[in-house]
C-alpha atoms as a PDB file:
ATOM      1  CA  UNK A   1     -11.774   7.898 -17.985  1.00  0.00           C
ATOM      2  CA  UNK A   2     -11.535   4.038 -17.572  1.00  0.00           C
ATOM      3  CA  UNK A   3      -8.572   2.461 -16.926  1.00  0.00           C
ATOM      4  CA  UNK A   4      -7.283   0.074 -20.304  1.00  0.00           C
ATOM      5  CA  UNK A   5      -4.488  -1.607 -19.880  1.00  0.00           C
ATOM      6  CA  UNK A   6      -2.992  -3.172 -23.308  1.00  0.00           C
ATOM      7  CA  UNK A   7       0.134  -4.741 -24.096  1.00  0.00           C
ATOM      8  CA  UNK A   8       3.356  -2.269 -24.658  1.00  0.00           C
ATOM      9  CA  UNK A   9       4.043  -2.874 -28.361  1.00  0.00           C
ATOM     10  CA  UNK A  10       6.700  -0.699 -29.810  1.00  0.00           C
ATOM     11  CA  UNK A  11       5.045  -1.109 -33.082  1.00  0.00           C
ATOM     12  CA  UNK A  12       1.727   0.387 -32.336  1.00  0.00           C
ATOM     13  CA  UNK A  13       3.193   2.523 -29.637  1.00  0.00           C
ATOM     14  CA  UNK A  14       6.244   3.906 -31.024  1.00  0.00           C
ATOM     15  CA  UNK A  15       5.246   7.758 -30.721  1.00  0.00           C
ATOM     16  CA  UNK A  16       4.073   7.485 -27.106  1.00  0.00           C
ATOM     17  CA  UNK A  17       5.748   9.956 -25.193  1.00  0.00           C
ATOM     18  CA  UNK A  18       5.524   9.446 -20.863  1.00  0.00           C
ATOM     19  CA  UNK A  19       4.959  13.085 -19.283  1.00  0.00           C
ATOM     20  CA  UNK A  20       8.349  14.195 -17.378  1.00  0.00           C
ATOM     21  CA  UNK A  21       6.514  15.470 -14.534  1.00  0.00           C
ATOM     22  CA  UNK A  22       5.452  12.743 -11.644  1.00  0.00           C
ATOM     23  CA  UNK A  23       1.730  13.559 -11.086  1.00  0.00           C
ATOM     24  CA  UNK A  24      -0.374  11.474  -8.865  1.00  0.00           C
ATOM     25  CA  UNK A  25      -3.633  13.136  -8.876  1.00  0.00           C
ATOM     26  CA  UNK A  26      -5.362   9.850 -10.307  1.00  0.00           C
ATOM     27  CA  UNK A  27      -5.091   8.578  -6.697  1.00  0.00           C
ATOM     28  CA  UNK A  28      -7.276  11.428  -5.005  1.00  0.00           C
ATOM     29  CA  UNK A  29      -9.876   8.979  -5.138  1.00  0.00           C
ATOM     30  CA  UNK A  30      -8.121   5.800  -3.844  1.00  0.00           C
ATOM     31  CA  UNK A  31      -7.716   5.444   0.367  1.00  0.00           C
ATOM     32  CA  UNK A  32      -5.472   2.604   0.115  1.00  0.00           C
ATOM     33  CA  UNK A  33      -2.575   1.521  -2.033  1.00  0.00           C
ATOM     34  CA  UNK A  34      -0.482  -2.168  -2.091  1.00  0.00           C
ATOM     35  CA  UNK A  35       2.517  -1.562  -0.340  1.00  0.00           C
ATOM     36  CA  UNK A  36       5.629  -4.873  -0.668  1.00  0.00           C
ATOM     37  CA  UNK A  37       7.813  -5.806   2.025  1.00  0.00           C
ATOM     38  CA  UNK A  38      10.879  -4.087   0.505  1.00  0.00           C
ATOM     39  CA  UNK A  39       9.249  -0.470   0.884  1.00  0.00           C
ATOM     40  CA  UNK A  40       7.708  -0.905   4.466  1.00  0.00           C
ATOM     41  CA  UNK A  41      10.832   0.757   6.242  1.00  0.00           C
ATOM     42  CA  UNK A  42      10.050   3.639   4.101  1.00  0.00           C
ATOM     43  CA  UNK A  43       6.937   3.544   4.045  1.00  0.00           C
ATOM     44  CA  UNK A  44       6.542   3.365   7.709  1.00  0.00           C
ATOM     45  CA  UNK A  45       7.781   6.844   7.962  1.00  0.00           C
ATOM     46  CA  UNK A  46       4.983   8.579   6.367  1.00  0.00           C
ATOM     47  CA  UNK A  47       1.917   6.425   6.062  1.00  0.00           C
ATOM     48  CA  UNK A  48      -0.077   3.481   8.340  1.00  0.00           C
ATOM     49  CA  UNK A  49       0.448  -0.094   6.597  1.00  0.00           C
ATOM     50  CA  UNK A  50      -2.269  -2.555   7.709  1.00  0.00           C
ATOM     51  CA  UNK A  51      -3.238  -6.014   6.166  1.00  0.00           C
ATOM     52  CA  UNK A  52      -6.464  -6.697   4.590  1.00  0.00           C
ATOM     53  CA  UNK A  53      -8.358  -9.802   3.144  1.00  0.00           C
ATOM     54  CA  UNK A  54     -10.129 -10.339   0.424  1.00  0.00           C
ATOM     55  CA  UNK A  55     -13.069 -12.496   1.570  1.00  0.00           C
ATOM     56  CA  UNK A  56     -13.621 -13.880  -2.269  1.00  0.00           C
ATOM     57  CA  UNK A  57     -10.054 -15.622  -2.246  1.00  0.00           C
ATOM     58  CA  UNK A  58      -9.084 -15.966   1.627  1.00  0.00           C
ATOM     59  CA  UNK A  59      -6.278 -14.128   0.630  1.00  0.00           C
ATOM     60  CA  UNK A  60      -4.252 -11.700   3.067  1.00  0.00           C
ATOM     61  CA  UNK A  61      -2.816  -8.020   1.319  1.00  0.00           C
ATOM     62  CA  UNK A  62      -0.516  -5.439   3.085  1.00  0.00           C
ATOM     63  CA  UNK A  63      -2.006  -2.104   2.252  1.00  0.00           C
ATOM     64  CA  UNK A  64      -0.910   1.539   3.237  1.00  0.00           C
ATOM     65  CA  UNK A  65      -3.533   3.798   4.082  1.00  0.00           C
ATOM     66  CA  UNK A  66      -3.913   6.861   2.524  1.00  0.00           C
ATOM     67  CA  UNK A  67      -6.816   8.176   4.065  1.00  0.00           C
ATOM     68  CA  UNK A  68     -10.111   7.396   6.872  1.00  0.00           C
ATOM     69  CA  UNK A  69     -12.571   7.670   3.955  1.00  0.00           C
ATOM     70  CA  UNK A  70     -13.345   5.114   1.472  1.00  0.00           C
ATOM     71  CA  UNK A  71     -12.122   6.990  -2.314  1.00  0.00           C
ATOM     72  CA  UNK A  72     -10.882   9.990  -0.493  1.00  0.00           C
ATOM     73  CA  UNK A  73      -6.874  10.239  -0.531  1.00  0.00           C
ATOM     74  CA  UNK A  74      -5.434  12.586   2.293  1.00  0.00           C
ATOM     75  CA  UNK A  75      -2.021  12.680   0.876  1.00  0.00           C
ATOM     76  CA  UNK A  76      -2.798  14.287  -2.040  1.00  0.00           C
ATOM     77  CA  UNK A  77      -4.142  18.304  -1.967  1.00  0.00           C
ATOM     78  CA  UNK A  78      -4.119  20.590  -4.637  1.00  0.00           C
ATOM     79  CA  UNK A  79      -2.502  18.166  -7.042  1.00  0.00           C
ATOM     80  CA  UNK A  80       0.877  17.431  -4.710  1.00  0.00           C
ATOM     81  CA  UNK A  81       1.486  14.690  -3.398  1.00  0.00           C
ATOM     82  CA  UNK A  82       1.972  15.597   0.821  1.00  0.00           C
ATOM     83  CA  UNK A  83       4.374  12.727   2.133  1.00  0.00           C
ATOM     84  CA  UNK A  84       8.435  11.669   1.301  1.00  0.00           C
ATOM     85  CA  UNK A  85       7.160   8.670   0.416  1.00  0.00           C
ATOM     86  CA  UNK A  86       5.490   6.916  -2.533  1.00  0.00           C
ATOM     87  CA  UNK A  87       3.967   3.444  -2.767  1.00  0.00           C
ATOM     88  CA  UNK A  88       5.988   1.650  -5.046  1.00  0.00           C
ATOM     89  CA  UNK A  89       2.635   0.757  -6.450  1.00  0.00           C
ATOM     90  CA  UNK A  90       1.700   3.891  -7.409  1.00  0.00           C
ATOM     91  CA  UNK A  91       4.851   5.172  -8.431  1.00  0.00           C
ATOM     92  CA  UNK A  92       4.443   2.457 -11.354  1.00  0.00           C
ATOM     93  CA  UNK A  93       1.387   3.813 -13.063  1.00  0.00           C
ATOM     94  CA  UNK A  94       0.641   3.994 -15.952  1.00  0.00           C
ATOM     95  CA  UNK A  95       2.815   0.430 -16.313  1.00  0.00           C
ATOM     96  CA  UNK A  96       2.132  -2.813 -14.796  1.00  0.00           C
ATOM     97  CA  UNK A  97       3.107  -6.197 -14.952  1.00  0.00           C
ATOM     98  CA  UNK A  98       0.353  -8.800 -15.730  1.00  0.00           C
ATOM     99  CA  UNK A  99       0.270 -12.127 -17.512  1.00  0.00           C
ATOM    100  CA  UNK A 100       0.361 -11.850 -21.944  1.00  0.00           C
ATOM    101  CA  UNK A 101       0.221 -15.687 -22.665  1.00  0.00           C
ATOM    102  CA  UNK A 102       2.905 -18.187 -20.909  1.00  0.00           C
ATOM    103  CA  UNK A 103       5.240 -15.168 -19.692  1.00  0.00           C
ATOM    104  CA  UNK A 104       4.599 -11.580 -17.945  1.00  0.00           C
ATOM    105  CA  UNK A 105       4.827  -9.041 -20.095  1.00  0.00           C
ATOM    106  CA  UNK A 106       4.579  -5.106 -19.420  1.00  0.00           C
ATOM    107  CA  UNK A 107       1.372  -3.004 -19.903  1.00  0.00           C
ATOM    108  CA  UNK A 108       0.143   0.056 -19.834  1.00  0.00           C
ATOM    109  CA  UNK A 109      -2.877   2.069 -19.587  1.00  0.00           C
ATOM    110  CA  UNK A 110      -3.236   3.754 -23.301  1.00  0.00           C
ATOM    111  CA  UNK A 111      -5.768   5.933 -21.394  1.00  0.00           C
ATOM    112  CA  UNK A 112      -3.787   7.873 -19.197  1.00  0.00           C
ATOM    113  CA  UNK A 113      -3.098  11.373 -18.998  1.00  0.00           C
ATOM    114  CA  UNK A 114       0.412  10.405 -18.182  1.00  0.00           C
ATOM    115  CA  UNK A 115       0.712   9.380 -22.052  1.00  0.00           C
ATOM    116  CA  UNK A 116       0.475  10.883 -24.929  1.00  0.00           C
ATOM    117  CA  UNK A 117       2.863  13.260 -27.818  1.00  0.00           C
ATOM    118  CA  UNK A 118       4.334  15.200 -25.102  1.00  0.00           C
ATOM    119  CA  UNK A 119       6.730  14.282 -22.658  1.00  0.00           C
ATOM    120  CA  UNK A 120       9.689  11.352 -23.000  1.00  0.00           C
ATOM    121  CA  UNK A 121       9.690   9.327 -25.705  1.00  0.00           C
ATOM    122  CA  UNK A 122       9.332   5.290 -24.621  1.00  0.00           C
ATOM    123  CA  UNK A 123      11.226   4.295 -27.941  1.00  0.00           C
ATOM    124  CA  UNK A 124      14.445   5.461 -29.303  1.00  0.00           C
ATOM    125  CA  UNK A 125      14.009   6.042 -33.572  1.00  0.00           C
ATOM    126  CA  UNK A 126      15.644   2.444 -34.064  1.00  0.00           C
ATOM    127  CA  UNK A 127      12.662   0.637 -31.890  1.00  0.00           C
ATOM    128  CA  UNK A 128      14.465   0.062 -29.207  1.00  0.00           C
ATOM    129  CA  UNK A 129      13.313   0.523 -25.672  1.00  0.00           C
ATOM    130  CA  UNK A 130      14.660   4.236 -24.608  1.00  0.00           C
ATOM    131  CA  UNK A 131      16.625   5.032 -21.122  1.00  0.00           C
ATOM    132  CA  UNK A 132      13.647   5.796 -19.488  1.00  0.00           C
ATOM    133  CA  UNK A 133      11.760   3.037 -20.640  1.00  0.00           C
ATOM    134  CA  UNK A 134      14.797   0.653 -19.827  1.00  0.00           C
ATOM    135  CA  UNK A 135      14.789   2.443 -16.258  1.00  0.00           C
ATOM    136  CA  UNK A 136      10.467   1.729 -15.559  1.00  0.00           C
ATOM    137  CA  UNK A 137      11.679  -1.923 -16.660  1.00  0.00           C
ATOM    138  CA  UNK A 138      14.309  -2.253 -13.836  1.00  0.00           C
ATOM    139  CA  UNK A 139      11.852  -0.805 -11.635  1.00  0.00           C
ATOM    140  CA  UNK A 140       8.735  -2.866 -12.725  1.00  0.00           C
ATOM    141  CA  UNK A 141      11.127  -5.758 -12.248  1.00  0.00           C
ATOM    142  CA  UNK A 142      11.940  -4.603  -9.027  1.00  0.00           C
ATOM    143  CA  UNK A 143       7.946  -4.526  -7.643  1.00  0.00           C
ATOM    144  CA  UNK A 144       7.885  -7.960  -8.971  1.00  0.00           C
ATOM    145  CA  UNK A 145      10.211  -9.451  -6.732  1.00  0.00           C
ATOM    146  CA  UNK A 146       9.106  -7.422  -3.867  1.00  0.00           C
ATOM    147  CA  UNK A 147       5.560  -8.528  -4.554  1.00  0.00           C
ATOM    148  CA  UNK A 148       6.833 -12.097  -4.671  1.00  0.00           C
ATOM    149  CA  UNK A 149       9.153 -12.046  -1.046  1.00  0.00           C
ATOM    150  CA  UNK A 150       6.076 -10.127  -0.038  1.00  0.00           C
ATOM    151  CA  UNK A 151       3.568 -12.777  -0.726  1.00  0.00           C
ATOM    152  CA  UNK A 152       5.931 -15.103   1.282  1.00  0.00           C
ATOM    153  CA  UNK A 153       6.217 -13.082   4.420  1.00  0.00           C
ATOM    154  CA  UNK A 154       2.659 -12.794   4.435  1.00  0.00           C
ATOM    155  CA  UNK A 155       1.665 -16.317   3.622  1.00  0.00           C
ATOM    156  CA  UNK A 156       4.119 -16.853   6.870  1.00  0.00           C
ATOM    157  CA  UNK A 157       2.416 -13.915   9.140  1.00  0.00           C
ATOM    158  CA  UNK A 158      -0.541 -16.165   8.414  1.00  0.00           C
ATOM    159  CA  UNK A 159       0.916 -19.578   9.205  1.00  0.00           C
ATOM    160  CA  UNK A 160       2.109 -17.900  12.475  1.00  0.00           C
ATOM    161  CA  UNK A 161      -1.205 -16.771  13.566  1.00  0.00           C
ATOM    162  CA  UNK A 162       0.444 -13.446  14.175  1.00  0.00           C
ATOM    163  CA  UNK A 163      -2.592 -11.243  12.711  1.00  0.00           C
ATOM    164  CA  UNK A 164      -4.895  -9.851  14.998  1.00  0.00           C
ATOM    165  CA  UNK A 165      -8.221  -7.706  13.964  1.00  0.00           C
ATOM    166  CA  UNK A 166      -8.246  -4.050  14.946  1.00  0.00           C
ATOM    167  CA  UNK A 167     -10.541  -1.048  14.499  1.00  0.00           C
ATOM    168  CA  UNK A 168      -9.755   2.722  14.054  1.00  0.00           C
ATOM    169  CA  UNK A 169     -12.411   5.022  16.058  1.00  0.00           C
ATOM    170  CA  UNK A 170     -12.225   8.212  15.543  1.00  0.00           C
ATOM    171  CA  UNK A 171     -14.348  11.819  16.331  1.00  0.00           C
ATOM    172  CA  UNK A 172     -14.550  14.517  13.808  1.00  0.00           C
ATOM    173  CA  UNK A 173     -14.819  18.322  15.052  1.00  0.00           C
ATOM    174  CA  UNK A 174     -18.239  18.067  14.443  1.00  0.00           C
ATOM    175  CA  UNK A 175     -18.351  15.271  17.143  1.00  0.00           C
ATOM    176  CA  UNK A 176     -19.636  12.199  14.454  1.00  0.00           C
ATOM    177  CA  UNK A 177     -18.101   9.048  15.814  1.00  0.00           C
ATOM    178  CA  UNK A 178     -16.776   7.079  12.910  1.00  0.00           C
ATOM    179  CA  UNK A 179     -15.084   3.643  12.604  1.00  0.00           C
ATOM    180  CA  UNK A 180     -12.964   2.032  10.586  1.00  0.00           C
ATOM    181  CA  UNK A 181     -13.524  -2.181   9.989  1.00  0.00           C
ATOM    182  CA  UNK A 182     -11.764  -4.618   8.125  1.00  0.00           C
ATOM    183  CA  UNK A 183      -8.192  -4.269   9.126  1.00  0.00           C
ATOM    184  CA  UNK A 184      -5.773  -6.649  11.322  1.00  0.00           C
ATOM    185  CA  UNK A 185      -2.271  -5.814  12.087  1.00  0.00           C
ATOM    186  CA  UNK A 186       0.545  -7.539  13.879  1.00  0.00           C
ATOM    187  CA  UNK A 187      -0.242  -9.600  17.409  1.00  0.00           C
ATOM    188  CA  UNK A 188       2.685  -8.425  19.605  1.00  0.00           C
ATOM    189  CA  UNK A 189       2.260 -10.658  22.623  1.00  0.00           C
ATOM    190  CA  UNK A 190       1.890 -13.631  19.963  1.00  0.00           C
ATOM    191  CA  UNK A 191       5.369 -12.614  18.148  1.00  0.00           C
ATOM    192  CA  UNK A 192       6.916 -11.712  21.271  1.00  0.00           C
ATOM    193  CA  UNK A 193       5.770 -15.913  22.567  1.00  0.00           C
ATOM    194  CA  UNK A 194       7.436 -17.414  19.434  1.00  0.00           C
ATOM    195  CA  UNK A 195       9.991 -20.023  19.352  1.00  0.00           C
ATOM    196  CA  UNK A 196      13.186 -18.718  19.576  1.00  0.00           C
ATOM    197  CA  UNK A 197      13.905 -20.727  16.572  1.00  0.00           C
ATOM    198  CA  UNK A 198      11.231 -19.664  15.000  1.00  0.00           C
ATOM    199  CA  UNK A 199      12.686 -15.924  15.298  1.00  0.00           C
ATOM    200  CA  UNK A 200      15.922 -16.379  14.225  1.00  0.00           C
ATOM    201  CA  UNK A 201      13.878 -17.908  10.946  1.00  0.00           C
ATOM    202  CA  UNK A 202      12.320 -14.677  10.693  1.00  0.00           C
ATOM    203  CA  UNK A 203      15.230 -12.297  11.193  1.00  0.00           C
ATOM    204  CA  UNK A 204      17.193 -14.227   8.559  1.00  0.00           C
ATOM    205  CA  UNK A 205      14.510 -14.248   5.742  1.00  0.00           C
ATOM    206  CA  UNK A 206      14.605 -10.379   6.938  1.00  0.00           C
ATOM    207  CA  UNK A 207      11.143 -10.755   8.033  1.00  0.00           C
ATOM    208  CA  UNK A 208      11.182  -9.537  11.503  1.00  0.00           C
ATOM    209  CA  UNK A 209      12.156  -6.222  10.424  1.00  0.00           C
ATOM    210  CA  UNK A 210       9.715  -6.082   8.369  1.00  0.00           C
ATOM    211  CA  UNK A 211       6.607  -6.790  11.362  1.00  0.00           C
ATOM    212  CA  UNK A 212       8.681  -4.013  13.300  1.00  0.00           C
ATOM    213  CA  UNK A 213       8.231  -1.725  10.499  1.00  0.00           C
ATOM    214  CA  UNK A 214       4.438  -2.857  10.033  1.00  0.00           C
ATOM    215  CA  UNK A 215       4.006  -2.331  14.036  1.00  0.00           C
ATOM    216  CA  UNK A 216       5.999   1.198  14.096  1.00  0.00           C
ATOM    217  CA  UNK A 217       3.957   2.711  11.232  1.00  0.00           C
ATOM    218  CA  UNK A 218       0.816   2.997  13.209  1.00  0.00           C
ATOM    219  CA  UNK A 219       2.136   5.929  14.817  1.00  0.00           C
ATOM    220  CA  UNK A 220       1.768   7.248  11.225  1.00  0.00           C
ATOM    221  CA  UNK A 221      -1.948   7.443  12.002  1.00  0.00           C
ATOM    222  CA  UNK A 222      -1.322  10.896  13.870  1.00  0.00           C
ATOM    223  CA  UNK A 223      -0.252  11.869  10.206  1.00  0.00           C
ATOM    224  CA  UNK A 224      -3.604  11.269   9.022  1.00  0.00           C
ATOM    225  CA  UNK A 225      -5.202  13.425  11.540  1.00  0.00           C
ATOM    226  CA  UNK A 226      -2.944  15.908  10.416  1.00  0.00           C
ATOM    227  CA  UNK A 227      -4.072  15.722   6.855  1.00  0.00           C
ATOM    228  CA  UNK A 228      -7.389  15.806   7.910  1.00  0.00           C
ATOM    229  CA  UNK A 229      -7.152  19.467   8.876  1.00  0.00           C
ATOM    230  CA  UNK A 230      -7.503  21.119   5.601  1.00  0.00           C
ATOM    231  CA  UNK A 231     -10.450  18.910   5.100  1.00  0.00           C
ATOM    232  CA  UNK A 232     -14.231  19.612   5.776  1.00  0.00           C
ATOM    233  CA  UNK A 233     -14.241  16.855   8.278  1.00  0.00           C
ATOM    234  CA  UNK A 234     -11.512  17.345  10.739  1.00  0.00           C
ATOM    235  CA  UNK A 235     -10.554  14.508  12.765  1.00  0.00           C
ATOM    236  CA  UNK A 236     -10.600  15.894  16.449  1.00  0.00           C
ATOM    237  CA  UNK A 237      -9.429  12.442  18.191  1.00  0.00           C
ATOM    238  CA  UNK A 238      -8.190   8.673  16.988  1.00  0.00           C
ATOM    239  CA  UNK A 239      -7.582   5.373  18.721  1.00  0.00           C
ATOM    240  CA  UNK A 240      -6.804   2.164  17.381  1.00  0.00           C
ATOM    241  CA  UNK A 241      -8.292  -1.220  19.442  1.00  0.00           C
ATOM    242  CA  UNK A 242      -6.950  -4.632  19.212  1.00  0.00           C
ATOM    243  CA  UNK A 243     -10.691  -6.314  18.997  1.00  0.00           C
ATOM    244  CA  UNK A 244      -9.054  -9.409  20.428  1.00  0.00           C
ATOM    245  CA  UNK A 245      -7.625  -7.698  23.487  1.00  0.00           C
ATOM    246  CA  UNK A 246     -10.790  -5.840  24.116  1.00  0.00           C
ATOM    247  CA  UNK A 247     -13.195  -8.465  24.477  1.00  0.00           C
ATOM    248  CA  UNK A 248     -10.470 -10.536  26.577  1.00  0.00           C
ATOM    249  CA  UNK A 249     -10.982  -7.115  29.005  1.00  0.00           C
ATOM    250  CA  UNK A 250     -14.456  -6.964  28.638  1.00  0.00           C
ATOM    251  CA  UNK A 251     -14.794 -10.799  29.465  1.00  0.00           C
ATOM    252  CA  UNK A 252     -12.182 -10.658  32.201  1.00  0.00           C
ATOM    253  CA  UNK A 253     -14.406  -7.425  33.742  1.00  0.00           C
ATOM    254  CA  UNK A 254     -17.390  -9.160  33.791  1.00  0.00           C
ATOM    255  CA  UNK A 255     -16.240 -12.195  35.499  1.00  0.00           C
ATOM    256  CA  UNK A 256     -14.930 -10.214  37.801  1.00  0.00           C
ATOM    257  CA  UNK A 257     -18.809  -8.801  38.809  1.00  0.00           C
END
């Protein structure tokens, strides 16, 4: 079913009851979900967090990975979620956050399953917003200004020239080479030849956690492996390549012929 997100208006929606139980099967087929600066310690634990752009904008996106596969979600399997660890961005659904007018205003997607006469109401019998309701509120408003410190640590990643392009080989059991494009990820040497004052800069916005966190959770790729058992293409072996540091060998190799 399409995704239609309208307006929360306690006058049409006054019934609408939000189902009790967290269920995340609408992400089976997504391989990649948002992920904001103040979940990457977290988020680090469990699942890879990469950057991507979006070549129509030139804009830069930190992303976790959910799976190798384009629409093909490893952390989900029989309907359960398989990590500790939510995106924040998912954990939001069915509500979001967009523009109504001169103001944000909060949405939500009168087509999910998530919604309907059963469950938790969103509006106490007065018309007022209900606990829960007041609770996805402070947590909607909480994604905001993550997204918002997150847009300025990346706009600052960027300034820094501290992205790098990698790729993400892999071999199945069936021996088909695959590879994964269109990701960069932190340059260490490059943050490790910053400024000192340009560190301490970073360490007080609390950004240099953050690339540590971003760096670390590549490690989480072993997870996905993992995942891949129970699927019908195990991954047998993974590396990740810095595509800058490899043709710097490959140059340096030849001149040395």
């Amino acid at each position: 079913m399409a995704i239609n997100y309208v307006p929360l208006d306690k006058a049409v929606h006054k019934e609408l009851k939000l189902s009790a139980k967290p269920d995340y099967s609408f992400t089976e087929s997504t391989h990649i979900a948002a992920a904001s600066i103040r979940e990457y310690p977290q988020l680090a634990t469990a699942m890879p967090i990469v950057f991507i752009k979006d070549e129509s904008t030139g804009n830069h996106h930190s992303v976790a990975m959910l799976g190798v596969e384009q629409q093909k979600n490893l952390y989900m399997k029989e309907g359960k979620w398989q990590a500790p660890q939510v995106p924040m961005n998912i954990q939001r659904y069915p509500f979001d956050i967009r523009p109504d007018g001169d103001k944000l205003g909060l949405y939500i997607d009168e087509n999910s399953d998530l919604l309907g006469a059963e469950g938790t109401a969103l509006f106490n019998e007065d018309g007022e917003a209900s606990e829960l309701l007041q609770n996805r509120l402070q947590f909607m408003d909480l994604l905001a200004n993550s997204e918002r410190l997150t847009a300025e640590f990346i706009k600052k990643v960027v300034e820094l020239e501290l992205l790098t392009e990698i790729e993400i080989r892999y071999v199945t059991v069936n021996n088909e080479r695959r590879t994964i494009t269109g990701m960069l990820s932190i340059d260490e040497p490059k943050l490790l030849d910053l400024a000192d004052e340009e560190v301490v800069a970073l360490h007080k916005k609390g950004f240099l956690g953050a690339l540590y966190a971003i760096m670390m959770s590549l490690g989480q790729l072993n997870r996905l492996v993992e995942l891949s058992n129970d699927t019908e293409s195990p991954i047998r072996s993974l590396q990740i390549v810095n595509l800058a540091q490899e043709a710097a060998a490959k140059a340096q190799a030849e001149a040395a012929q």
